[in-house]
C-alpha atoms as a PDB file:
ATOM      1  CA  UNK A   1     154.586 -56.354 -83.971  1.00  0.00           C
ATOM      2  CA  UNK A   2     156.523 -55.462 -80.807  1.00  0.00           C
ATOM      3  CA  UNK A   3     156.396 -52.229 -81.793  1.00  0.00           C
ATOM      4  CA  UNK A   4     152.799 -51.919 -82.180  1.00  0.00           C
ATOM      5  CA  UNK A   5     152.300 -53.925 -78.654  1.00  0.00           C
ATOM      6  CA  UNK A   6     154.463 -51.240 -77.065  1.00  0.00           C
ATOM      7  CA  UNK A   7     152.490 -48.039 -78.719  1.00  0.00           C
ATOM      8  CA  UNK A   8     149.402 -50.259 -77.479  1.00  0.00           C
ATOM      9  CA  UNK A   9     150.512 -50.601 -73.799  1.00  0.00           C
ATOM     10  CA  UNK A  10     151.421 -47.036 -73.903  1.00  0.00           C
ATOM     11  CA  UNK A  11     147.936 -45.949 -74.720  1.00  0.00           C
ATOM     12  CA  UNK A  12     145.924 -47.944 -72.814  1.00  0.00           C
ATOM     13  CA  UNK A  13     148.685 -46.567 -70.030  1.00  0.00           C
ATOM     14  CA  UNK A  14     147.232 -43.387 -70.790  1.00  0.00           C
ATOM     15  CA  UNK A  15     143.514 -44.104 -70.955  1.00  0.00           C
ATOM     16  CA  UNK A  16     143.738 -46.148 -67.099  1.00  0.00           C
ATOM     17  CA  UNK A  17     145.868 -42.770 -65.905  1.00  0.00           C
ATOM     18  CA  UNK A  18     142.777 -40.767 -67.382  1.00  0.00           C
ATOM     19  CA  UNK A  19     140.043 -42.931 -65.571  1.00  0.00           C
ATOM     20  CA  UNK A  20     141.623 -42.646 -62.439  1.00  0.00           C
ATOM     21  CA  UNK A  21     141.493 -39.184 -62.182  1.00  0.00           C
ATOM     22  CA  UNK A  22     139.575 -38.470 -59.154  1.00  0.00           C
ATOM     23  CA  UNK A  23     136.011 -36.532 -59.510  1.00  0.00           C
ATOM     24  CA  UNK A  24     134.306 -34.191 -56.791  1.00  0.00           C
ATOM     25  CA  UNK A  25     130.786 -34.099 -57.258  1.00  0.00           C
ATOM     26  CA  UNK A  26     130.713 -31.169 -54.811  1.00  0.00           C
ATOM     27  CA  UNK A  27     132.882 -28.829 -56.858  1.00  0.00           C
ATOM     28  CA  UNK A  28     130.873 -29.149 -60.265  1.00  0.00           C
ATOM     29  CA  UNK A  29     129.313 -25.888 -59.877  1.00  0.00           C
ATOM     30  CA  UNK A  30     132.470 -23.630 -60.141  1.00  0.00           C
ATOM     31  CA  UNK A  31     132.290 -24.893 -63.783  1.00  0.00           C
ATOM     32  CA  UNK A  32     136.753 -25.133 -64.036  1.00  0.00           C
ATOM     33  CA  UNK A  33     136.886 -26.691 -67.545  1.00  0.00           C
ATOM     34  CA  UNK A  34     140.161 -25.711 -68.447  1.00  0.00           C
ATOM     35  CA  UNK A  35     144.097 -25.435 -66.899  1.00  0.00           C
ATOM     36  CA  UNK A  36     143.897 -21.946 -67.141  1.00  0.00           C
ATOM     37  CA  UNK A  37     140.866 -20.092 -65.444  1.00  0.00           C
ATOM     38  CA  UNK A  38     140.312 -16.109 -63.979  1.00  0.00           C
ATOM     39  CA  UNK A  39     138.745 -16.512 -60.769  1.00  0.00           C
ATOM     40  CA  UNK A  40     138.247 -14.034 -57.581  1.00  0.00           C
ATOM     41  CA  UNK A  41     138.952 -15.714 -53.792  1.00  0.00           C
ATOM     42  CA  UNK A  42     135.393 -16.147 -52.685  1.00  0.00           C
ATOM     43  CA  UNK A  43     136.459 -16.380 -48.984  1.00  0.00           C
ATOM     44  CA  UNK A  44     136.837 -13.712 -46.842  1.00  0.00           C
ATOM     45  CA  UNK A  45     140.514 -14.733 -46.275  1.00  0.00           C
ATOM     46  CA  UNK A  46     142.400 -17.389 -47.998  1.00  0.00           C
ATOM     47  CA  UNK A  47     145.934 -19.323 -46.750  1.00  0.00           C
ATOM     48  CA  UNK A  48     147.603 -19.458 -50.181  1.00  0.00           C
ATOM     49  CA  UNK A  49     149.856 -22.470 -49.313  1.00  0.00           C
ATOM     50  CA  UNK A  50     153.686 -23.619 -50.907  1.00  0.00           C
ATOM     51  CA  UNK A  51     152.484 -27.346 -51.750  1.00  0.00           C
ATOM     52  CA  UNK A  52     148.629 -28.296 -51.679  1.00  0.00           C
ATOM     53  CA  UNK A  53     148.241 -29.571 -47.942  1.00  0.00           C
ATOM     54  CA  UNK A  54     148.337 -27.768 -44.792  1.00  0.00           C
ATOM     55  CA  UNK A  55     151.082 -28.658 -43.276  1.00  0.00           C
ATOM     56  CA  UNK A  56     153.371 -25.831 -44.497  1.00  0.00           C
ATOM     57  CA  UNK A  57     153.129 -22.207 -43.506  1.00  0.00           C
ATOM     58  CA  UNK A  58     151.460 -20.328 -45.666  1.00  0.00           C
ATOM     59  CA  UNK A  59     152.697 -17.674 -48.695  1.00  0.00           C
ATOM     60  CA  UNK A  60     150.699 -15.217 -48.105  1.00  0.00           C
ATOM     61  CA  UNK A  61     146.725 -14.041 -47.654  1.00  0.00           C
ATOM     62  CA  UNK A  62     144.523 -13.355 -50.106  1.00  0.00           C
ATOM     63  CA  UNK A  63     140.982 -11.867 -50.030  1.00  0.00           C
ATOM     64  CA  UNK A  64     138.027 -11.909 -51.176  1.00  0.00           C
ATOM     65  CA  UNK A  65     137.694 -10.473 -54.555  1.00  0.00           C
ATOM     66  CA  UNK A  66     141.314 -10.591 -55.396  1.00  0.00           C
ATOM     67  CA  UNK A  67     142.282 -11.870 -58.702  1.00  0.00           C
ATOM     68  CA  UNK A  68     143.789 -15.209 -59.154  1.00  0.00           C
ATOM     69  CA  UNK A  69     144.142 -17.480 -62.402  1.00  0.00           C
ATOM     70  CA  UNK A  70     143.920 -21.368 -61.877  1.00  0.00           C
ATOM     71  CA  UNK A  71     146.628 -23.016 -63.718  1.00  0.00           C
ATOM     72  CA  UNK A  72     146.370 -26.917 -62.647  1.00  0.00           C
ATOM     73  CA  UNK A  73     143.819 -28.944 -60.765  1.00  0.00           C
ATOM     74  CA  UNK A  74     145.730 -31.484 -58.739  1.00  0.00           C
ATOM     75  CA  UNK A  75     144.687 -34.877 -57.026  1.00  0.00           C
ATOM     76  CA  UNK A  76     145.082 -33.819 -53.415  1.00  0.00           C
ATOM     77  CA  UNK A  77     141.558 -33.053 -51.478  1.00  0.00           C
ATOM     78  CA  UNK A  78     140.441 -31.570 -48.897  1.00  0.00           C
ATOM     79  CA  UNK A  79     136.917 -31.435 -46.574  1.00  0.00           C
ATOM     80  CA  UNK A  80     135.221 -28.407 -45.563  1.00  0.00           C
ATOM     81  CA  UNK A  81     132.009 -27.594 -43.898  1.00  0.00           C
ATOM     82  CA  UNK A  82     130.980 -30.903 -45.979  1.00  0.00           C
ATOM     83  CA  UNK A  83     132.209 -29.858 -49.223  1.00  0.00           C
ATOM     84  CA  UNK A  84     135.248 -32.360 -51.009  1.00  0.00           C
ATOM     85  CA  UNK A  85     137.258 -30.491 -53.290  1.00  0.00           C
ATOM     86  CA  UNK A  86     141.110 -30.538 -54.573  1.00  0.00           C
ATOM     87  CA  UNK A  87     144.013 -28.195 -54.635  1.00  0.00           C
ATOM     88  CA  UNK A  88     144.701 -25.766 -57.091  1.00  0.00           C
ATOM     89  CA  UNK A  89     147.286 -24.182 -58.436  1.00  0.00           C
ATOM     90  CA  UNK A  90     147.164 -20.420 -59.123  1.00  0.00           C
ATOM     91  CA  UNK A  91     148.490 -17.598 -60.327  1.00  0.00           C
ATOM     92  CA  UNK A  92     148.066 -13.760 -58.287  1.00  0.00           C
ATOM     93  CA  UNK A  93     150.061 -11.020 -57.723  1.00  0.00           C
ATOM     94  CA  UNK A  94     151.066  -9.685 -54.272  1.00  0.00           C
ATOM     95  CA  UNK A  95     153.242  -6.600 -53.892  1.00  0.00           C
ATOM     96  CA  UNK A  96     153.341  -5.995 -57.413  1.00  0.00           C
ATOM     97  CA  UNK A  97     155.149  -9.262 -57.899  1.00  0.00           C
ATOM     98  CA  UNK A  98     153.250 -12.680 -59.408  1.00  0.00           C
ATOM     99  CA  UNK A  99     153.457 -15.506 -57.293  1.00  0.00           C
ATOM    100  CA  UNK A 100     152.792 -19.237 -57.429  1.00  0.00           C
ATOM    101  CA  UNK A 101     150.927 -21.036 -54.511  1.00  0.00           C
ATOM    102  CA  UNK A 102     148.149 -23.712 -53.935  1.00  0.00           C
ATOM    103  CA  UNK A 103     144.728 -22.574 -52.880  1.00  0.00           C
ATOM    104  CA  UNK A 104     141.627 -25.238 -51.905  1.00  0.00           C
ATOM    105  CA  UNK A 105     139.056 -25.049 -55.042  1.00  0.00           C
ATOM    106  CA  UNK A 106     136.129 -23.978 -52.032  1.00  0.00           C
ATOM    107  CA  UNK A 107     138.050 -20.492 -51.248  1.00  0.00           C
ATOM    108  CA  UNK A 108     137.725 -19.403 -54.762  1.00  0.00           C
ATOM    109  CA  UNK A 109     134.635 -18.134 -56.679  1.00  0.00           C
ATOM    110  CA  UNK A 110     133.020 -19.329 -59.384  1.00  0.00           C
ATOM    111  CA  UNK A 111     131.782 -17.821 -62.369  1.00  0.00           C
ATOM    112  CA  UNK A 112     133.746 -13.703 -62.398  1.00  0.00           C
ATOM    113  CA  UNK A 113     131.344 -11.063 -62.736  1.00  0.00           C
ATOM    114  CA  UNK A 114     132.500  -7.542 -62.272  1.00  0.00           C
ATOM    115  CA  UNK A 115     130.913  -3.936 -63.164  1.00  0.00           C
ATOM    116  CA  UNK A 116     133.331  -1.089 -62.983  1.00  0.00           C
ATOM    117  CA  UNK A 117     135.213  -1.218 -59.735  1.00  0.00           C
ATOM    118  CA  UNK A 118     132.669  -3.785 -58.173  1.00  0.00           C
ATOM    119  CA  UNK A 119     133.007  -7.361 -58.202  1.00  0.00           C
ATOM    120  CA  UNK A 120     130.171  -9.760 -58.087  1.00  0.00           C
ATOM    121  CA  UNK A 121     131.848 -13.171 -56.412  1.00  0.00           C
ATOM    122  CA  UNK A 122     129.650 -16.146 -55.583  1.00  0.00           C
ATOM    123  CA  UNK A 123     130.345 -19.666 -54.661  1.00  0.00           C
ATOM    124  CA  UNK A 124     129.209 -22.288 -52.633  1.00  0.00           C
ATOM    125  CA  UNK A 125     129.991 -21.976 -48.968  1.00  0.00           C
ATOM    126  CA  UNK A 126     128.805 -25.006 -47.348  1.00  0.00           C
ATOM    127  CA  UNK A 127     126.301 -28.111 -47.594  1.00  0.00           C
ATOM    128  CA  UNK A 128     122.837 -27.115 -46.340  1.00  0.00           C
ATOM    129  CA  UNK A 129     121.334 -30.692 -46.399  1.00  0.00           C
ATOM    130  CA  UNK A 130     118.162 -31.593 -43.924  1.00  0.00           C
ATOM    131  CA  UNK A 131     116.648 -34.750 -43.582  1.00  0.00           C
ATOM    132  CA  UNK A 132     113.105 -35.668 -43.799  1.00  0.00           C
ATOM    133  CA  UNK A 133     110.888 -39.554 -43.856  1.00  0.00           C
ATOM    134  CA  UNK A 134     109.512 -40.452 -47.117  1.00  0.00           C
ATOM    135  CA  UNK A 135     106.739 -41.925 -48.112  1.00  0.00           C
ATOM    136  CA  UNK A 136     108.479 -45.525 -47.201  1.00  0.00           C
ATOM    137  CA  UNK A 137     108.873 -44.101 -43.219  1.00  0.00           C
ATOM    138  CA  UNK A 138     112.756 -44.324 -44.146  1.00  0.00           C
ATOM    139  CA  UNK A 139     114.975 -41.223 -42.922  1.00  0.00           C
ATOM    140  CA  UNK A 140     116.317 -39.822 -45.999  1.00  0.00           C
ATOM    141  CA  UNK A 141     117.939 -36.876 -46.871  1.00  0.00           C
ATOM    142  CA  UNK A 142     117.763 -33.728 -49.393  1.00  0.00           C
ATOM    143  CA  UNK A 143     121.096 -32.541 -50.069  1.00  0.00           C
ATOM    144  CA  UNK A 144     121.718 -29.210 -50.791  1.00  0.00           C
ATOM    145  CA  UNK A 145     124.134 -26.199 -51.127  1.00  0.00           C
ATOM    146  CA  UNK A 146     124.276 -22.720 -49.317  1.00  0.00           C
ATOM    147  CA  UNK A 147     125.561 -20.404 -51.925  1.00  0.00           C
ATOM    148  CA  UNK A 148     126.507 -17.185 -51.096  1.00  0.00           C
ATOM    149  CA  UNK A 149     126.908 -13.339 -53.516  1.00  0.00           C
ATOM    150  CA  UNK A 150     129.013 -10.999 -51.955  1.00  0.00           C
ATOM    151  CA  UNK A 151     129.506  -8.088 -53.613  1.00  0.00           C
ATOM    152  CA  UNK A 152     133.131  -6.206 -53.364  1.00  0.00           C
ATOM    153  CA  UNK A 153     134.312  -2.963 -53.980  1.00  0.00           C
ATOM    154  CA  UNK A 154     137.955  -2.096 -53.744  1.00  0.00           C
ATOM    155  CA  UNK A 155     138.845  -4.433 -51.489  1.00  0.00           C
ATOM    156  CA  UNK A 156     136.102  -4.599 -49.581  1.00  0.00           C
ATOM    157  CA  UNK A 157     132.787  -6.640 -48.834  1.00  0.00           C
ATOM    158  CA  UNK A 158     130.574  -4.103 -49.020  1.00  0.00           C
ATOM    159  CA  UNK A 159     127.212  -6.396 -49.260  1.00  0.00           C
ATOM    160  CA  UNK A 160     125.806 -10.332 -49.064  1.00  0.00           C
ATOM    161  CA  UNK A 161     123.207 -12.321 -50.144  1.00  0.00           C
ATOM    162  CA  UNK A 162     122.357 -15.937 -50.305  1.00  0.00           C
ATOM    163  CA  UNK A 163     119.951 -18.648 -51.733  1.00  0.00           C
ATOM    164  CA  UNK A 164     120.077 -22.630 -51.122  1.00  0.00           C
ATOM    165  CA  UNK A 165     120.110 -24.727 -54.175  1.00  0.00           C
ATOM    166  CA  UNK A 166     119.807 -28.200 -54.657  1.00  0.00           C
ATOM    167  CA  UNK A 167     122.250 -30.908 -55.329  1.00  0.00           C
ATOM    168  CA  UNK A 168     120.877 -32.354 -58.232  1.00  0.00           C
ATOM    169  CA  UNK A 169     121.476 -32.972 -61.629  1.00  0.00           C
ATOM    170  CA  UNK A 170     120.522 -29.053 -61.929  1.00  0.00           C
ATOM    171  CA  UNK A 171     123.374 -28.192 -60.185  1.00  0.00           C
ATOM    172  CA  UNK A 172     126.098 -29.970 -62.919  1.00  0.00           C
ATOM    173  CA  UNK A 173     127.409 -26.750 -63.439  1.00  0.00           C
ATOM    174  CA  UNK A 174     126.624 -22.548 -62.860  1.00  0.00           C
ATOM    175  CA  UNK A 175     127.110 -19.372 -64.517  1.00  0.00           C
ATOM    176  CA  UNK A 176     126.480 -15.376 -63.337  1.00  0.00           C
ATOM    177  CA  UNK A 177     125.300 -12.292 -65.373  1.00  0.00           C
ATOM    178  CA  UNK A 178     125.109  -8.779 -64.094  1.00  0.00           C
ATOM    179  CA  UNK A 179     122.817  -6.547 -65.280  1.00  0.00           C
ATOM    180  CA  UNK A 180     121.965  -2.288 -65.551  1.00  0.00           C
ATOM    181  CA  UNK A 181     119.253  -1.738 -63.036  1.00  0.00           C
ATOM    182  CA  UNK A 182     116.643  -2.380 -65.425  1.00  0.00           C
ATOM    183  CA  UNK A 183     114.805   0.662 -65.172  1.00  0.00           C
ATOM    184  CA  UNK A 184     114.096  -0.133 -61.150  1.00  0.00           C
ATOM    185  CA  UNK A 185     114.053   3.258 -58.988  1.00  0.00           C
ATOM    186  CA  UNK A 186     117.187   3.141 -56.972  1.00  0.00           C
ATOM    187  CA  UNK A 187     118.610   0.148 -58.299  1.00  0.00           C
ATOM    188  CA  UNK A 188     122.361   0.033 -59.791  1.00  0.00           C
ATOM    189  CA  UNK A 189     122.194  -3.897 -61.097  1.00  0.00           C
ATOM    190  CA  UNK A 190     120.216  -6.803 -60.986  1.00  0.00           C
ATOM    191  CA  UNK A 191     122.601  -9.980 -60.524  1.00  0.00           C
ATOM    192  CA  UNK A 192     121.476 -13.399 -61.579  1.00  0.00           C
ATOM    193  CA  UNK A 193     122.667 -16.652 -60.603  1.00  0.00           C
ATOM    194  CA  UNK A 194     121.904 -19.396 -62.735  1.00  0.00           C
ATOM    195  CA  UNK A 195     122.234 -23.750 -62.011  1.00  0.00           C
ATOM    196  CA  UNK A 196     121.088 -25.910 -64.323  1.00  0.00           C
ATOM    197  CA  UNK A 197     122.286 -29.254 -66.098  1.00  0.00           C
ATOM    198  CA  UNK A 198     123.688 -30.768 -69.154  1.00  0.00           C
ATOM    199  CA  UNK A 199     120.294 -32.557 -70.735  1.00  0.00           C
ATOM    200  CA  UNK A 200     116.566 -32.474 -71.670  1.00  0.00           C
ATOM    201  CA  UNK A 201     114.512 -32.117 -69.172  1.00  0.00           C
ATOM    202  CA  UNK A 202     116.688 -30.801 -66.218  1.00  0.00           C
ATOM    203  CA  UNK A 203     115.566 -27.482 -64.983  1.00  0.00           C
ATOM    204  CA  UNK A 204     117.227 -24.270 -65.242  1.00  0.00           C
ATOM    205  CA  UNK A 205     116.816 -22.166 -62.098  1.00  0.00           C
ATOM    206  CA  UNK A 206     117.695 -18.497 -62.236  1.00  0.00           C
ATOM    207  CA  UNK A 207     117.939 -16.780 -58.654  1.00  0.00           C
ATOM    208  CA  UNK A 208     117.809 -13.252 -58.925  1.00  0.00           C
ATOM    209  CA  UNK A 209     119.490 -10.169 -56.544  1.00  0.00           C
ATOM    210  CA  UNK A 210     119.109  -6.522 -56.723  1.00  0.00           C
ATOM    211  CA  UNK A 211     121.831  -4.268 -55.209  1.00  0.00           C
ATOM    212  CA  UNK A 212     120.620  -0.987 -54.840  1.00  0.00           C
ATOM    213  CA  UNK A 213     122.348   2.369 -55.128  1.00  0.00           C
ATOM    214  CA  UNK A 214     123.370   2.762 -51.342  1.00  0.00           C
ATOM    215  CA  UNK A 215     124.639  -0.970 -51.644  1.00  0.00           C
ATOM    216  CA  UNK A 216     121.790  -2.972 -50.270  1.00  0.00           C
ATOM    217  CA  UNK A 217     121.515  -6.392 -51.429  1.00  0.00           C
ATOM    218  CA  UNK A 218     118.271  -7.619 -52.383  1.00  0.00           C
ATOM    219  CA  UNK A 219     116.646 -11.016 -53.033  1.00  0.00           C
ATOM    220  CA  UNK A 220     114.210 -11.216 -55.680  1.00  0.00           C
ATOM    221  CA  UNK A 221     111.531 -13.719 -57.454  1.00  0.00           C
ATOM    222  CA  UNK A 222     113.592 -16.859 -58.647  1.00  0.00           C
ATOM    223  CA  UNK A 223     112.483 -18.263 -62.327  1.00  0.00           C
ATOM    224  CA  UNK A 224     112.986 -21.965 -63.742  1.00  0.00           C
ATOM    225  CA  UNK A 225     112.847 -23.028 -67.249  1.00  0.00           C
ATOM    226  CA  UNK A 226     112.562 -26.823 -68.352  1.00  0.00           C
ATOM    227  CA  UNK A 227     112.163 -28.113 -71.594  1.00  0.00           C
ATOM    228  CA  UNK A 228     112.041 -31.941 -73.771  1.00  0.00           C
ATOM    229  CA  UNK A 229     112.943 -30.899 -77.355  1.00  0.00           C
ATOM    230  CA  UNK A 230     109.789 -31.410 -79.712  1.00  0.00           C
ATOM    231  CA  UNK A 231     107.826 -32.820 -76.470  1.00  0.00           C
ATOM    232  CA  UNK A 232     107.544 -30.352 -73.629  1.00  0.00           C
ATOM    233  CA  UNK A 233     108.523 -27.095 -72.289  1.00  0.00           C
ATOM    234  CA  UNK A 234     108.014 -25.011 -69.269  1.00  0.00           C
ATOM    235  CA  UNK A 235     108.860 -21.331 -69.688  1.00  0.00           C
ATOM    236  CA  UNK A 236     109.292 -18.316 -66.960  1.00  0.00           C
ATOM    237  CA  UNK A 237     110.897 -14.686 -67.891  1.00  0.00           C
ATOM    238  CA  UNK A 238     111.120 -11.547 -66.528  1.00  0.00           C
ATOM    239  CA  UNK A 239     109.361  -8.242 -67.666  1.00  0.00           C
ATOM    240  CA  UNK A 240     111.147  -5.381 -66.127  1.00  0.00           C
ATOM    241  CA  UNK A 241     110.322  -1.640 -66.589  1.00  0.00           C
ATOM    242  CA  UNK A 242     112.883  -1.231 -69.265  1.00  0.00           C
ATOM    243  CA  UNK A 243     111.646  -3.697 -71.210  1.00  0.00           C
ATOM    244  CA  UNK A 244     108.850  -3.995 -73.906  1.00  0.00           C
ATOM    245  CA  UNK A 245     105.228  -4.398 -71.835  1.00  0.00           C
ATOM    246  CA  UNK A 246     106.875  -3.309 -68.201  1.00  0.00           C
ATOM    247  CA  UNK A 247     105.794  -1.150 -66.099  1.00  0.00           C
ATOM    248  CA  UNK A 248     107.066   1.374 -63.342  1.00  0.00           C
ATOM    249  CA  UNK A 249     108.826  -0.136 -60.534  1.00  0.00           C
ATOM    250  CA  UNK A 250     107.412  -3.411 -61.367  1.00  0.00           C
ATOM    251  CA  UNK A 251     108.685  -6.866 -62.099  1.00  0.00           C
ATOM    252  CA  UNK A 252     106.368  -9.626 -64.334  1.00  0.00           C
ATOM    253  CA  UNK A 253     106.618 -12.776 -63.929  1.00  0.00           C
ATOM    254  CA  UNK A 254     105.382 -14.446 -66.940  1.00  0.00           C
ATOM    255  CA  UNK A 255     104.797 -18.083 -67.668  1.00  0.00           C
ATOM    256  CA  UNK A 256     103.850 -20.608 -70.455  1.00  0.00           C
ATOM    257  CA  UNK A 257     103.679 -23.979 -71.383  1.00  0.00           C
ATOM    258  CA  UNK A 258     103.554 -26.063 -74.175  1.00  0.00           C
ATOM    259  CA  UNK A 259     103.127 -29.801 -75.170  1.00  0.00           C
ATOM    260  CA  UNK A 260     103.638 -31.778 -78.515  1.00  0.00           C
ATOM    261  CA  UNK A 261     100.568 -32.836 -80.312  1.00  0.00           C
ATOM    262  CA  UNK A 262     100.439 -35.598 -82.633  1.00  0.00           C
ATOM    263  CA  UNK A 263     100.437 -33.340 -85.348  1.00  0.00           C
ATOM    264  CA  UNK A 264     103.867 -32.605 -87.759  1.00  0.00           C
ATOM    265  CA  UNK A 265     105.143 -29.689 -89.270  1.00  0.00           C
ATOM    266  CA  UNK A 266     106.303 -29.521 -92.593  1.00  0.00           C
ATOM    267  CA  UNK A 267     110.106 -29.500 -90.204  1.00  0.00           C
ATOM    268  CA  UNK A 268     109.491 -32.613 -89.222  1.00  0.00           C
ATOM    269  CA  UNK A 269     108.480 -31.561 -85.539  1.00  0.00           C
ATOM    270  CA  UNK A 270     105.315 -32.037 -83.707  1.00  0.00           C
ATOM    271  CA  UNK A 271     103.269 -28.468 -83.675  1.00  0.00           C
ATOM    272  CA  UNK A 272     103.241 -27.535 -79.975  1.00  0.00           C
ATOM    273  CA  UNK A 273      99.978 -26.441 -78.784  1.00  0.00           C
ATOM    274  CA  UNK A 274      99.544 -24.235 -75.249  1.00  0.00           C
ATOM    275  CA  UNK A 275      98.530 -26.210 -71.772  1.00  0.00           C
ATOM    276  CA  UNK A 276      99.117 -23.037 -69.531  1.00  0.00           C
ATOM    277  CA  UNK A 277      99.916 -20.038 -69.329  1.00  0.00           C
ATOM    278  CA  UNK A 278     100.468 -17.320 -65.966  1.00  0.00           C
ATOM    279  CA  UNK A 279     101.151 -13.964 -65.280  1.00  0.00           C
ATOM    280  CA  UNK A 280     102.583 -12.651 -61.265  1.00  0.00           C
ATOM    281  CA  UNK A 281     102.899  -8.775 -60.555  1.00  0.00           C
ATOM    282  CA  UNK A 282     105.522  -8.149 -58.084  1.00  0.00           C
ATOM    283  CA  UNK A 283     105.885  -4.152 -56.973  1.00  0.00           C
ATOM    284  CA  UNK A 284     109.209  -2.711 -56.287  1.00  0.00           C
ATOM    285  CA  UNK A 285     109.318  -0.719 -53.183  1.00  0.00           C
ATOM    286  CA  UNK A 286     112.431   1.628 -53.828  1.00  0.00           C
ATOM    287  CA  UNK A 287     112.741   3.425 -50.387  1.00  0.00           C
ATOM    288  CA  UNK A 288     112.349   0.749 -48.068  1.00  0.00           C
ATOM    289  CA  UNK A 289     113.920  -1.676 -50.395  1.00  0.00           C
ATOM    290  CA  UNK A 290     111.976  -5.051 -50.676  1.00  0.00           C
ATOM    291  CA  UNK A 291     109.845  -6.372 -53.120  1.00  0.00           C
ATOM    292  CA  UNK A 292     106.179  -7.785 -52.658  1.00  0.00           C
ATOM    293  CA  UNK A 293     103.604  -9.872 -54.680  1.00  0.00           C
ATOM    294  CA  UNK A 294     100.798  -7.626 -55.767  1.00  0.00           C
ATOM    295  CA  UNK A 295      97.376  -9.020 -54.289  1.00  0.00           C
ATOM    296  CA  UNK A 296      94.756  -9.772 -56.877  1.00  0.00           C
END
């Protein structure tokens, strides 16, 4: 009986050390599930420090797009430009020889995206709330993040772009893809950044970039997608000239929706039927580099 008193302490021990773990809502985005993640420095410069506080000199200097590996999230935090995150621990090499240091979680990017010799690092740089009066003549506020791309090439920012995202439940967590040119004149890859959340009905927002062949980077049309299994959906793709239906330096934006009827399918779920449906023409404009809404 003792015995299984002590195992019990012992656990419920473990599952009070477990709550107590702190959580920073601001740092969701970079998406750092595990104890051991590849990441890029997202700053322009980063202190790598020998304990997770400032107080120390630091190691050394890191930059942005230089390799690191995150090997243990600890408890200590620290505020920047609005943003609460902890200390990590990393991994990098310097010199040829692989170091340990701590690093604040808002220096280093988030999802690694890389094509060749250049790196696509994003992350968020700072809050970009504004406040406004609601309908109840009460000052509120929309809170927000300023993310920014910057695109690196051997060691050096060669191009950046940014969009402001909200700080919602679509912004539990973020991923990147990079992608060919997609058959767009002058155009090397398309980059998409992509916030969304963990349950039905929380949109998916997909903010697009184009970085040309002289190493412009471009904003595009953003997309969302948000859907209620077997009761809703709202969907918006991209037609590019490479693929089936596009069209020369051109970009479609296509869009449909669907709603559940009380009909069932011999699966068991309600047949959808079509509410609306939308088509946008956007022209690519390869030598002076912008993209416009064709009029109707």
């Amino acid at each position: 009986m003792k015995k299984l008193l002590f195992l019990l302490f012992i656990c419920l021990g473990h599952v009070a050390y477990a709550q107590e773990e702190p959580y920073f809502p601001d740092m969701r985005v970079w998406s750092l599930n595990s104890d051991s993640s590849e990441r890029y420095i997202f700053s322009d410069t980063a202190f790598i420090r020998p304990a997770p506080n400032t107080k120390q000199a630091p190691l050394d200097t890191l930059f942005a797009g230089d390799n690191i590996i995150v090997t243990q999230i600890t408890n200590q935090a620290l505020t920047i430009r609005g943003l609460q995150g902890p200390w990590l621990k990393i991994l990098y090499n310097k010199n040829g020889e692989q170091r340990n240091g701590y690093v604040w979680q808002g220096l280093i990017s988030c999802t690694p995206m890389r094509r060749g010799d250049i790196k696509f690092v994003y992350g968020v740089e700072r809050r970009a709330d504004s406040a406004y009066v609601n309908e109840y003549k009460e000052r509120d506020t929309v809170r927000r993040y300023f993310v920014r791309l910057k695109v690196v090439q051997n060691g050096a920012v060669i191009a950046k772009g940014s969009v402001i995202t909200g700080d919602d439940e679509s912004a539990s967590y973020s991923s990147g893809k990079v992608m060919s040119g997609m058959g767009l004149t002058n155009v090397q890859n398309i980059v998409v950044l992509t916030f969304s959340g963990e349950a039905c009905g929380i949109p998916t927002y997909d903010y697009y970039f184009a970085l040309t062949k002289d190493n412009q980077l471009v904003r595009f049309p953003d997309k969302t997608n948000i859907g209620d299994a077997d009761a809703f959906y709202h969907s918006e793709q991209f037609i590019f000239p490479n693929e089936k239906g596009g069209q020369p330096d051109m970009v479609i934006w296509d869009m449909e929706e669907e709603e559940a009827t009380d009909k069932v399918g011999k699966d068991g779920a309600h047949i959808m039927k079509t509410t609306d449906k939308g088509k946008v023409y956007y022209n690519w404009d390869p030598e002076n580099k912008r993209i416009t809404k064709q009029k109707k």
